[in-house]
C-alpha atoms as a PDB file:
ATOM      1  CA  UNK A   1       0.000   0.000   0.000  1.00  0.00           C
ATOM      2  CA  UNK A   2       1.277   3.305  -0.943  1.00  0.00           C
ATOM      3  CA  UNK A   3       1.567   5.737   1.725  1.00  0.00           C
ATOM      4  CA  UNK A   4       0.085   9.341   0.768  1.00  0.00           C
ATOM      5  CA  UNK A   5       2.612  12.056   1.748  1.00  0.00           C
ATOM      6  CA  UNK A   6       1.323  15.229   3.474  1.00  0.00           C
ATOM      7  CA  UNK A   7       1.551  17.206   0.616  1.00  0.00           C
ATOM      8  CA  UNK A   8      -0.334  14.730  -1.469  1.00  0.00           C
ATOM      9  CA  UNK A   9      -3.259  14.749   1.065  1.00  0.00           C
ATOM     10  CA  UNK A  10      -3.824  18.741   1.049  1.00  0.00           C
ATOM     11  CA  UNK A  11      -3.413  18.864  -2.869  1.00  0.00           C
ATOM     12  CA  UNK A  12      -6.134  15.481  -3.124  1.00  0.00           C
ATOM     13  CA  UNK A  13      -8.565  18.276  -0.607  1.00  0.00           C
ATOM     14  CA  UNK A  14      -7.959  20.786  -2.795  1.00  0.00           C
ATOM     15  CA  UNK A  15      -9.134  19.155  -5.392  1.00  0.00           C
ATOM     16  CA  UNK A  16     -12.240  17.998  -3.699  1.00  0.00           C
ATOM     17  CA  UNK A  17     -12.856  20.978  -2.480  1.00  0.00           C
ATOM     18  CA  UNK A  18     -12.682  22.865  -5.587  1.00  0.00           C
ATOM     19  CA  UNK A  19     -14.819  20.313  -7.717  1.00  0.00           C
ATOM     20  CA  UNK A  20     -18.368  19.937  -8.276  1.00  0.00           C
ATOM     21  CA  UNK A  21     -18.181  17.495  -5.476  1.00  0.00           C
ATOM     22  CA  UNK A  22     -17.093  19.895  -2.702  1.00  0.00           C
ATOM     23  CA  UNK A  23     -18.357  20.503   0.907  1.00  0.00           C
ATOM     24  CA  UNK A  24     -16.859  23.497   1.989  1.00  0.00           C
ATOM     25  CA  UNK A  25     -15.863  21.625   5.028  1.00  0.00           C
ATOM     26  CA  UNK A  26     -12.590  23.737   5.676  1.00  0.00           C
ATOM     27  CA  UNK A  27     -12.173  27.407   5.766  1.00  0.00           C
ATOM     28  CA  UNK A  28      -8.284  27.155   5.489  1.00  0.00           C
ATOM     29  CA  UNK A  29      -6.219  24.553   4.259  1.00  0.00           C
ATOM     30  CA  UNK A  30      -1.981  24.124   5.395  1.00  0.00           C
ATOM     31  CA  UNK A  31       0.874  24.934   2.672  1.00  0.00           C
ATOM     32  CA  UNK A  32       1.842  21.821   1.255  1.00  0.00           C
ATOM     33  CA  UNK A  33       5.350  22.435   2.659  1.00  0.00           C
ATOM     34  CA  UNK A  34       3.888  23.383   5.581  1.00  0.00           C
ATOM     35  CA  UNK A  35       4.716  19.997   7.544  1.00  0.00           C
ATOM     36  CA  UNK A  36       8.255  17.850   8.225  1.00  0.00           C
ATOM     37  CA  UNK A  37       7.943  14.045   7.699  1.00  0.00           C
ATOM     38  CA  UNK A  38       7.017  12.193   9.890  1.00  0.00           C
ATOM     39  CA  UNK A  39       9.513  11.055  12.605  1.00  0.00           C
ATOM     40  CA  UNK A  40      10.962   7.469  12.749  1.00  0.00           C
ATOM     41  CA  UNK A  41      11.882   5.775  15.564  1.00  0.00           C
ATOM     42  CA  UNK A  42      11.685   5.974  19.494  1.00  0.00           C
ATOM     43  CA  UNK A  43      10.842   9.854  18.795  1.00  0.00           C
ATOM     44  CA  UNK A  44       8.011   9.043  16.421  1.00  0.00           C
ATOM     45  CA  UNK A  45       4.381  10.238  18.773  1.00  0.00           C
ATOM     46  CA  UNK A  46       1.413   8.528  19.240  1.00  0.00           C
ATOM     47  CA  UNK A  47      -0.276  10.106  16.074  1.00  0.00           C
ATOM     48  CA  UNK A  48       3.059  10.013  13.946  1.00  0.00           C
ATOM     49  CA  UNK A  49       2.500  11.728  10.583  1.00  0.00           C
ATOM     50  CA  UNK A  50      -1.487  11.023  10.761  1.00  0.00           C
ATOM     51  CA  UNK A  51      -3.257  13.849   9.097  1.00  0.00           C
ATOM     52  CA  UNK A  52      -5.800  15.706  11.403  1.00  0.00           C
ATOM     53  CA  UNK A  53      -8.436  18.512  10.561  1.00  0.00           C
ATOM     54  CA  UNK A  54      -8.881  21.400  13.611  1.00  0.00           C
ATOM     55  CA  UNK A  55     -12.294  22.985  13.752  1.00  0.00           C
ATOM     56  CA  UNK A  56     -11.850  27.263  13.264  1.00  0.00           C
ATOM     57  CA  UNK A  57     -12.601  28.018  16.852  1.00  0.00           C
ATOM     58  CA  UNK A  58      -9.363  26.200  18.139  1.00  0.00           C
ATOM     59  CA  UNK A  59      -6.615  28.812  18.049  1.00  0.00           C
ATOM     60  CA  UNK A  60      -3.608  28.056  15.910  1.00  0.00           C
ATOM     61  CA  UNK A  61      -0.571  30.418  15.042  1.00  0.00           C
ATOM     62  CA  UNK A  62      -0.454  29.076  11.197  1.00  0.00           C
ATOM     63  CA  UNK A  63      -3.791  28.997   9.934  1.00  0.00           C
ATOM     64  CA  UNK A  64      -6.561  31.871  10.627  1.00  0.00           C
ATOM     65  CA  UNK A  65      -8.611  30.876  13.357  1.00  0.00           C
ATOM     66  CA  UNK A  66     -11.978  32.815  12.223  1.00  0.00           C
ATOM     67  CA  UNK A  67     -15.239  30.861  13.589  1.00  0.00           C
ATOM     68  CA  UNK A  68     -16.807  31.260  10.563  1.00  0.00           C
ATOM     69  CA  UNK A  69     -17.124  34.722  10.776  1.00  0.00           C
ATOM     70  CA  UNK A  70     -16.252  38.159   8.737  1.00  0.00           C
ATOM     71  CA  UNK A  71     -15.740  39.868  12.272  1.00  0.00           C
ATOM     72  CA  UNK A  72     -12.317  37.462  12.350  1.00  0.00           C
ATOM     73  CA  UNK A  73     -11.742  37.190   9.228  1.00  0.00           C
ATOM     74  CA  UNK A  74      -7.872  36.621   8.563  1.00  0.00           C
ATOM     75  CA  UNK A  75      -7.249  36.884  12.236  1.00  0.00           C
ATOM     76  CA  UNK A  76      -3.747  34.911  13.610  1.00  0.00           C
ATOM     77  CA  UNK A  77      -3.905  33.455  17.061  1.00  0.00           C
ATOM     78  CA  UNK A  78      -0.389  34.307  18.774  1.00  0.00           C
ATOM     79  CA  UNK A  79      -0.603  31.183  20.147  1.00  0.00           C
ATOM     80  CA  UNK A  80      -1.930  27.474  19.762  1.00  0.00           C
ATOM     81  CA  UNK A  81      -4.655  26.337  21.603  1.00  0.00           C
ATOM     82  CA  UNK A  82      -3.165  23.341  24.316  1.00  0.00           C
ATOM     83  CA  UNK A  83      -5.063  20.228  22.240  1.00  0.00           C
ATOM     84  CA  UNK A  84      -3.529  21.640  18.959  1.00  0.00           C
ATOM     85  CA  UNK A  85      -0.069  21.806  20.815  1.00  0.00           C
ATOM     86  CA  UNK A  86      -0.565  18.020  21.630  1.00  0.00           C
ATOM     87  CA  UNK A  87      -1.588  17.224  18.198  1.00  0.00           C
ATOM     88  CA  UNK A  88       1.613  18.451  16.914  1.00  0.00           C
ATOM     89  CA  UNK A  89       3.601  17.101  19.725  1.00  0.00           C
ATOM     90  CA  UNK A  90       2.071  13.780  19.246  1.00  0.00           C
ATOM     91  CA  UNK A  91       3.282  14.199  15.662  1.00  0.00           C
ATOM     92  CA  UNK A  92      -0.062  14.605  13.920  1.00  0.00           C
ATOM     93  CA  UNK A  93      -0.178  16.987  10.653  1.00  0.00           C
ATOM     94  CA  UNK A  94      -3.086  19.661  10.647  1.00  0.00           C
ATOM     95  CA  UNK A  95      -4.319  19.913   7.320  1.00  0.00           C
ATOM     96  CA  UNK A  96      -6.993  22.749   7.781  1.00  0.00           C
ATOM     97  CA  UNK A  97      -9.278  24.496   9.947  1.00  0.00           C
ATOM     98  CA  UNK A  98     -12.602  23.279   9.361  1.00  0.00           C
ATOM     99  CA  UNK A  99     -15.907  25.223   8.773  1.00  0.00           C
ATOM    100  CA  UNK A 100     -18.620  26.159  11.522  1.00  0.00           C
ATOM    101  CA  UNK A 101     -21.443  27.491  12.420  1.00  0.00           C
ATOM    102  CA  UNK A 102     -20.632  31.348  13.189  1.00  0.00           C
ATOM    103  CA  UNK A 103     -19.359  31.785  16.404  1.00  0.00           C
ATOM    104  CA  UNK A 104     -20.148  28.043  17.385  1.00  0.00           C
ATOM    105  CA  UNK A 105     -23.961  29.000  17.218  1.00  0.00           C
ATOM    106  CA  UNK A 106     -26.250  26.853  15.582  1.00  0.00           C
ATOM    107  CA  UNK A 107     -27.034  23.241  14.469  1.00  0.00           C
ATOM    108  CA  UNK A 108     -26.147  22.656  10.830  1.00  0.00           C
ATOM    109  CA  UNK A 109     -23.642  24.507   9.668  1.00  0.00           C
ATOM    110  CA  UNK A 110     -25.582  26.217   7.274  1.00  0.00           C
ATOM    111  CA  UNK A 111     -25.250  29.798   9.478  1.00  0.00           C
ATOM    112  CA  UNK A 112     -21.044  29.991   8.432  1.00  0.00           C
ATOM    113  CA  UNK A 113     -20.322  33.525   6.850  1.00  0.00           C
ATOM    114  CA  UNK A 114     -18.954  31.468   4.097  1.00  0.00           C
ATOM    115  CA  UNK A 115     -21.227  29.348   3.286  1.00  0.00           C
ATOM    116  CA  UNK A 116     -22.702  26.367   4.562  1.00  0.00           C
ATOM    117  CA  UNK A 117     -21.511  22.677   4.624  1.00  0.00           C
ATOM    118  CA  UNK A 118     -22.701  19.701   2.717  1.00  0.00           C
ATOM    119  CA  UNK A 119     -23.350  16.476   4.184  1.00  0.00           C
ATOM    120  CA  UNK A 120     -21.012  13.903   2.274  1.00  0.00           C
ATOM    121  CA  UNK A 121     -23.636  11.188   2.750  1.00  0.00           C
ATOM    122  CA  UNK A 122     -26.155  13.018   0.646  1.00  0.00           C
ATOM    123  CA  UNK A 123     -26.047  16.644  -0.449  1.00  0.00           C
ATOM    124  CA  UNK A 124     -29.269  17.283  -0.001  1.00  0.00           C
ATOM    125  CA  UNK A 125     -28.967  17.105   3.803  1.00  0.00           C
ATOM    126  CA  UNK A 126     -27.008  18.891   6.607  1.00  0.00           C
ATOM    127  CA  UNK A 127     -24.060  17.708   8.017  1.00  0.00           C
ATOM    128  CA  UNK A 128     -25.498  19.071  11.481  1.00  0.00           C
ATOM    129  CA  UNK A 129     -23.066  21.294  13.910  1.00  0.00           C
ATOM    130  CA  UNK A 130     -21.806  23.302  15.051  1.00  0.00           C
ATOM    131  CA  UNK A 131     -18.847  21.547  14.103  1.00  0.00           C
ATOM    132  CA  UNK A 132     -20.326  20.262  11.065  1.00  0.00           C
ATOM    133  CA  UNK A 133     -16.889  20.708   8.639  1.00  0.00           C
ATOM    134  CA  UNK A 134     -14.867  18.611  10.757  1.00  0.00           C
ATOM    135  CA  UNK A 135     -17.437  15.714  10.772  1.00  0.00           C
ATOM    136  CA  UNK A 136     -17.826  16.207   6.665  1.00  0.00           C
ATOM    137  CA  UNK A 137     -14.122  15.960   5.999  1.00  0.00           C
ATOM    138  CA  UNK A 138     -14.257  12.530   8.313  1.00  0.00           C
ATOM    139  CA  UNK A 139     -16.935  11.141   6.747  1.00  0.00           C
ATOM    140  CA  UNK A 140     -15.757  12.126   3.150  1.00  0.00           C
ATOM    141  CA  UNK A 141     -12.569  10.603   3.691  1.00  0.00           C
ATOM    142  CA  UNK A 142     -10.475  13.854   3.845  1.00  0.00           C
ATOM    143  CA  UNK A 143      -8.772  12.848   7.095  1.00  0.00           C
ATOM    144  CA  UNK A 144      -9.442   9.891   9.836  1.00  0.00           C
ATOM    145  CA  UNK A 145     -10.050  12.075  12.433  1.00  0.00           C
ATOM    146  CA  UNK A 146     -10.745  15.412  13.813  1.00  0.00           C
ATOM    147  CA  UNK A 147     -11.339  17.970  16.267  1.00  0.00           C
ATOM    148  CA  UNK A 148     -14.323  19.607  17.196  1.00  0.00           C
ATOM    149  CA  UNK A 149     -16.243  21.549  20.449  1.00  0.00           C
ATOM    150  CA  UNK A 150     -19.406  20.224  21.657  1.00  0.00           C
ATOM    151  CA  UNK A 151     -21.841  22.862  24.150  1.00  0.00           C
ATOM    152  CA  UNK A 152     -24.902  20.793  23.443  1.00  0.00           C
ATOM    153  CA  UNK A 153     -24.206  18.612  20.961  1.00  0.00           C
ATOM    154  CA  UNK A 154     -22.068  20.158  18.316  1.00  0.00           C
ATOM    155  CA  UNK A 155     -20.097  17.286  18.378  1.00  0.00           C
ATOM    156  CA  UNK A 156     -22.036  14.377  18.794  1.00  0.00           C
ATOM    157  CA  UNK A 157     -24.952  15.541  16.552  1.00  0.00           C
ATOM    158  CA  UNK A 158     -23.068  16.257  13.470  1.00  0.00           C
ATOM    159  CA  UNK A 159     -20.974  13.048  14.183  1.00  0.00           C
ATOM    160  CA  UNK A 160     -25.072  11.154  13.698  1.00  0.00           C
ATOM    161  CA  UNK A 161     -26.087  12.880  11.017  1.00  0.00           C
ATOM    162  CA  UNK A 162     -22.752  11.690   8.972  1.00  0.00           C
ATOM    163  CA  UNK A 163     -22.591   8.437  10.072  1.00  0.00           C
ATOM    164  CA  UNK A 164     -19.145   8.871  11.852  1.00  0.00           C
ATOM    165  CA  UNK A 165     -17.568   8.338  15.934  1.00  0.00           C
ATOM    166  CA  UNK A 166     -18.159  11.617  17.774  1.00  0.00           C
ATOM    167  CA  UNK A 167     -16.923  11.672  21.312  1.00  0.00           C
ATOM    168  CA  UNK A 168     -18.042  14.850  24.193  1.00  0.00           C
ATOM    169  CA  UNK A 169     -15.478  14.485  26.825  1.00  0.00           C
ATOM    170  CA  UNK A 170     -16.106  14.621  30.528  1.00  0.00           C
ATOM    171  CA  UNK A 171     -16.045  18.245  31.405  1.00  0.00           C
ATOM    172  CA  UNK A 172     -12.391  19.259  32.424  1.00  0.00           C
ATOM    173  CA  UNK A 173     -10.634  16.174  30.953  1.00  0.00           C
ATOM    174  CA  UNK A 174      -9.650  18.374  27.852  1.00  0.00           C
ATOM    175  CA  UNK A 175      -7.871  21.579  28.355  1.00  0.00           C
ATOM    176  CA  UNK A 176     -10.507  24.640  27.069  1.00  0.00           C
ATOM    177  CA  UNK A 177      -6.950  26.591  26.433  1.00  0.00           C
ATOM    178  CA  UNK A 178      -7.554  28.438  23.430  1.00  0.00           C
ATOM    179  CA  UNK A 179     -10.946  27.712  22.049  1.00  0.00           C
ATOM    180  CA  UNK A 180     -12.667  30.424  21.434  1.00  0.00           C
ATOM    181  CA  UNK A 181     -16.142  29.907  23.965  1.00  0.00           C
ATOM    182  CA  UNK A 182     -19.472  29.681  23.137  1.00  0.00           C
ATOM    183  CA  UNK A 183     -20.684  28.630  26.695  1.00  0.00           C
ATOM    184  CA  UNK A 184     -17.589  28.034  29.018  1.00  0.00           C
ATOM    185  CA  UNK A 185     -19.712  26.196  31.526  1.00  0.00           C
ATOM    186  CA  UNK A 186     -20.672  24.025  28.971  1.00  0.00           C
ATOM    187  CA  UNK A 187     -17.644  23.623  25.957  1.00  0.00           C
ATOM    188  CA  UNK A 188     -15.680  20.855  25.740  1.00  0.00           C
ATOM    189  CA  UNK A 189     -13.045  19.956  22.880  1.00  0.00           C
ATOM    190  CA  UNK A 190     -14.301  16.913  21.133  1.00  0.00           C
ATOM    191  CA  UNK A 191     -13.186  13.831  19.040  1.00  0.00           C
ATOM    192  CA  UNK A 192     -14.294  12.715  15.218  1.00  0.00           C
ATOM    193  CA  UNK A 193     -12.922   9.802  13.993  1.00  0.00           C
ATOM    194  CA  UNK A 194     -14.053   6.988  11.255  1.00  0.00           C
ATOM    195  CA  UNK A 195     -13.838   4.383  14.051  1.00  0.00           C
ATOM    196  CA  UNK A 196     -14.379   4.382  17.571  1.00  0.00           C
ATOM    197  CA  UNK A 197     -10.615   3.590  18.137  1.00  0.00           C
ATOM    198  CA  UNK A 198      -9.658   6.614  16.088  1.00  0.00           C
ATOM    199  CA  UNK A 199     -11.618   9.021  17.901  1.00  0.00           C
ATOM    200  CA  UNK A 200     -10.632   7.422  21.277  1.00  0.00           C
ATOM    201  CA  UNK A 201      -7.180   7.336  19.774  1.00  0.00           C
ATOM    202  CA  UNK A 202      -7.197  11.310  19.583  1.00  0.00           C
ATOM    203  CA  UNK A 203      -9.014  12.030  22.667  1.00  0.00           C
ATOM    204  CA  UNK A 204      -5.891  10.021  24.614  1.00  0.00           C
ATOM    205  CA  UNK A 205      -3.729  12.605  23.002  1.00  0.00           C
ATOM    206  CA  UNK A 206      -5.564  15.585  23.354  1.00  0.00           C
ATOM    207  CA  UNK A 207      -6.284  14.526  27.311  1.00  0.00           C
ATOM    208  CA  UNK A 208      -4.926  15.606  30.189  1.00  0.00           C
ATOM    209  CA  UNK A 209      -4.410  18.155  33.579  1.00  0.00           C
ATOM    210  CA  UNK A 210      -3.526  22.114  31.779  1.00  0.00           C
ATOM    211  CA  UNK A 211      -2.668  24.888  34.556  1.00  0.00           C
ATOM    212  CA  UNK A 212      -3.605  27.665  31.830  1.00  0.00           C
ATOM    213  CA  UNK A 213      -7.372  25.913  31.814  1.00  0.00           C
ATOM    214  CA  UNK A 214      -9.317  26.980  35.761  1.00  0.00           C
ATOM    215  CA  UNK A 215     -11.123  24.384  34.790  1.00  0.00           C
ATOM    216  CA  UNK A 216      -8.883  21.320  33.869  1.00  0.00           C
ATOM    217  CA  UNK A 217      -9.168  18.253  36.176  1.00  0.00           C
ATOM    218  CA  UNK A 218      -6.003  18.158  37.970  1.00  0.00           C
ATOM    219  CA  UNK A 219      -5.397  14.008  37.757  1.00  0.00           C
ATOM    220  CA  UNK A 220      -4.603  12.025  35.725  1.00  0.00           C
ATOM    221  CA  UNK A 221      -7.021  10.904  32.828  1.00  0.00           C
ATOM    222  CA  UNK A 222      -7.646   7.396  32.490  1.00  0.00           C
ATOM    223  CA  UNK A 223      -6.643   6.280  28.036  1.00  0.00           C
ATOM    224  CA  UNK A 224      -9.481   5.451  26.559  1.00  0.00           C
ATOM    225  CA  UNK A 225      -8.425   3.404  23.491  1.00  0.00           C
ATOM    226  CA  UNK A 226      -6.563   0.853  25.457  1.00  0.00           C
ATOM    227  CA  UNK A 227     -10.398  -0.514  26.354  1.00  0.00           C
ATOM    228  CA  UNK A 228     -12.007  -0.158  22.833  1.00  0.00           C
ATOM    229  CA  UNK A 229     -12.016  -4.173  22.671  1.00  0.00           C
ATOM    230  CA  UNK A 230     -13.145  -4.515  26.312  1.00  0.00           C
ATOM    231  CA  UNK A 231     -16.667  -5.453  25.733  1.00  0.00           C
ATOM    232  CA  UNK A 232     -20.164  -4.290  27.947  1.00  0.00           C
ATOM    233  CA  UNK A 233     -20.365  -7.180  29.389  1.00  0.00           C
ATOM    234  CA  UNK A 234     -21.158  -6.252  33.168  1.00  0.00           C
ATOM    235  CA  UNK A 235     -22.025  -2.618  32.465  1.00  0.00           C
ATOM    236  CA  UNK A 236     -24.596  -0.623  33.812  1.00  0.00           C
ATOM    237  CA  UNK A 237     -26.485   1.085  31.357  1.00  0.00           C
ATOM    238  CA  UNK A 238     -29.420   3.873  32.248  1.00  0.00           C
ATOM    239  CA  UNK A 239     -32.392   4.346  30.019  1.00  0.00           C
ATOM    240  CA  UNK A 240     -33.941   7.928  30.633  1.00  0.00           C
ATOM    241  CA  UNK A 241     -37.710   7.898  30.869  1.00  0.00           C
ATOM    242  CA  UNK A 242     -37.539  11.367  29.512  1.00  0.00           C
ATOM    243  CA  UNK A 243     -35.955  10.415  26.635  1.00  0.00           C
ATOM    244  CA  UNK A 244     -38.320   8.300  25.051  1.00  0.00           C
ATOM    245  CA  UNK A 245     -41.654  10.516  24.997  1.00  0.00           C
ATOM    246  CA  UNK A 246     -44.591   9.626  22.576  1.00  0.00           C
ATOM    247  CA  UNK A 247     -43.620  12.244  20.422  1.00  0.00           C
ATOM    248  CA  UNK A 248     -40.123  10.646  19.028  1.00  0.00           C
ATOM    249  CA  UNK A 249     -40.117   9.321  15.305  1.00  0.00           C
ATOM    250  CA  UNK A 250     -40.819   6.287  15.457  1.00  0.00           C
ATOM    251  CA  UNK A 251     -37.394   5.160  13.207  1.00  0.00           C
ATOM    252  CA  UNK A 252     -35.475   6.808  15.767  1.00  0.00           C
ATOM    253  CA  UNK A 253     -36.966   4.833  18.781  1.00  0.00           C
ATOM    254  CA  UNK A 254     -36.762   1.665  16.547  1.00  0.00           C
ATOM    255  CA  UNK A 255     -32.800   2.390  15.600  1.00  0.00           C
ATOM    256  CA  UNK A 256     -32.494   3.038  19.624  1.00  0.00           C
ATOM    257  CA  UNK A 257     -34.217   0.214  20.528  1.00  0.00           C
ATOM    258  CA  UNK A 258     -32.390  -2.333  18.292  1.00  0.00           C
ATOM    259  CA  UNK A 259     -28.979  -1.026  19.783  1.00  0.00           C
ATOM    260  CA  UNK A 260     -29.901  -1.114  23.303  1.00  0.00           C
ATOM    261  CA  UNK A 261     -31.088  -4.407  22.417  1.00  0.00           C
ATOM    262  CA  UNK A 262     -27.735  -5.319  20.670  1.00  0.00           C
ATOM    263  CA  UNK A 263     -26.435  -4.025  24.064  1.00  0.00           C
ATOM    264  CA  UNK A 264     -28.268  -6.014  26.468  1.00  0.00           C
ATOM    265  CA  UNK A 265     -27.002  -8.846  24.201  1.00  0.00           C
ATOM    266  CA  UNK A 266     -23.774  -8.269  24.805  1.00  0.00           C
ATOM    267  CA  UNK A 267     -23.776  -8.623  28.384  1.00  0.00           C
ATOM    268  CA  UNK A 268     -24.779  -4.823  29.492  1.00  0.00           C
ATOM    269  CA  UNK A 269     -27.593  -4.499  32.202  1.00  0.00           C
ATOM    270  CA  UNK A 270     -30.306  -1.848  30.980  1.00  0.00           C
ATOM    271  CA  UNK A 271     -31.468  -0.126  33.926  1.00  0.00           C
ATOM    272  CA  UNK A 272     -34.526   2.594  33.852  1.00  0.00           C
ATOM    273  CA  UNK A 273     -33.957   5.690  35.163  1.00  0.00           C
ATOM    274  CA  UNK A 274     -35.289   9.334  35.502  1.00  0.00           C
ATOM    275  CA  UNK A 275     -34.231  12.601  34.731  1.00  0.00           C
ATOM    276  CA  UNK A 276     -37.155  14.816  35.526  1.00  0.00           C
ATOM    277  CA  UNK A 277     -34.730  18.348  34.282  1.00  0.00           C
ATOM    278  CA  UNK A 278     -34.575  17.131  31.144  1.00  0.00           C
ATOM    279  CA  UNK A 279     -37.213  19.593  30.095  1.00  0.00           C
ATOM    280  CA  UNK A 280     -35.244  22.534  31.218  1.00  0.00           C
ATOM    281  CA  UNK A 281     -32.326  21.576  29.767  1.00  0.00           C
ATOM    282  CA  UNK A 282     -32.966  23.543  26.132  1.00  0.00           C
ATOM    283  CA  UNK A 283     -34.294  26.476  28.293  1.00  0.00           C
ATOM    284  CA  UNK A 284     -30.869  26.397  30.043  1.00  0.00           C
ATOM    285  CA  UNK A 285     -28.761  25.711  27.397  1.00  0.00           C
END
């Protein structure tokens, strides 16, 4: 199997991008110098020369960091946000910044100042958001994984609605350092991958205690992809009454039910529960 260099990757997005095809899933894309090789050896980091896409509200000295909006519009972050520090340390290459709802602010990436994303799955659809470009260029095969920020869901909904992984951290696992907020009490730097590995893969290296975050768990954060292969069996699962009123399509309770059936299957015990603020949580949020 040939191995596609980093400059062969951004010039095959380019060309996506710029073809009948194209999503509009980054706002900026790297130089195609813009990266060494990858290391070799006992140096080489956990995601050694693995292209990764960085969603335009994570700060980054290279590429503009704009949040889909005119107001920022060529702006240069002095610094690098601490996950995008890890990436590189870790060895990954950032293609691009990917494409957003403005300002983090809506649900399907259609409200971007430069135009809305495409869902790679079918055209005709959103890709969901906020982060909506990063989960287009996973799903379309730009990159195996990237980074996004979930406040209510901008991670995990567009993640659904293109059929890839999409992980929300607990809060304080994953430093906030230089992502620009939507809801601080609320953000949290998110995962995309094609595979569950690959986005548990790139949580583990984006993890971890940050004294320039107030809010960053000072211990130490258990990896995540060591226990991919693990299994349910013995896990405790809750089912939230609240979650399943009368009023949800009924192809969404039957795809639900079918997994927590797969689940129970599988050794997991389903347990009932009750969240009776679940009502208040849209008024909140």
């Amino acid at each position: 199997m040939t191995v596609e260099s980093f400059a062969e990757t951004v010039e095959r997005i380019q060309r996506a991008e710029a073809g009948a095809t194209g999503l509009n899933a980054f706002l900026s894309l790297a130089a195609t110098d813009a990266s060494p090789d990858p290391l070799d050896g006992p140096g080489a980091g956990a995601l050694n020369g693995i292209a990764v896409a960085v969603k335009d509200n994570l700060a980054t000295v290279d590429f503009p960091t704009t949040c889909g909006s005119r107001v920022l519009e060529g702006y240069r972050s002095p610094f690098d946000a601490t996950v995008v520090r890890r990436l590189r340390e870790a060895g990954a290459r950032i293609v691009g910044k990917t494409n957003m709802d403005e300002f983090a602010m809506g649900s399907s990436t259609e409200n971007s100042a430069f135009g809305p994303v495409l869902n790679p799955r079918d055209r005709g659809r959103v890709p969901g958001g906020s982060s909506g470009g990063s989960a287009a260029a996973v799903a379309a095969g730009y990159v195996p994984m990237a980074l996004g920020s979930d406040t209510g869901g901008s991670v995990r909904q567009p993640a659904a609605l293109c059929g890839v992984v999409g992980i929300k951290p607990t809060y304080g696992r994953v430093s906030r350092y230089g992502l620009v907020a939507f809801a601080s009490s609320l953000d949290q730097v998110g995962t995309f991958g094609r595979t569950v590995r690959d986005a548990a893969r790139l949580l583990d290296v984006v993890s971890g205690h940050d004294p320039r975050d107030a809010t960053s768990e000072d211990r130490a954060s258990p990896p995540v992809a060591g226990v991919v292969d693990d299994g349910v069996e013995g896990l405790v699962i809750g089912v939230p009454d609240e979650y399943f009123p009368a009023s949800l399509d009924t192809r969404i309770r039957a795809r639900t039910d079918a997994v927590l059936d797969g689940l129970r299957r599988a050794g997991a015990e389903l347990r009932p529960v009750s969240l009776p603020a679940t009502e208040l949580a849209i008024p909140c949020y």
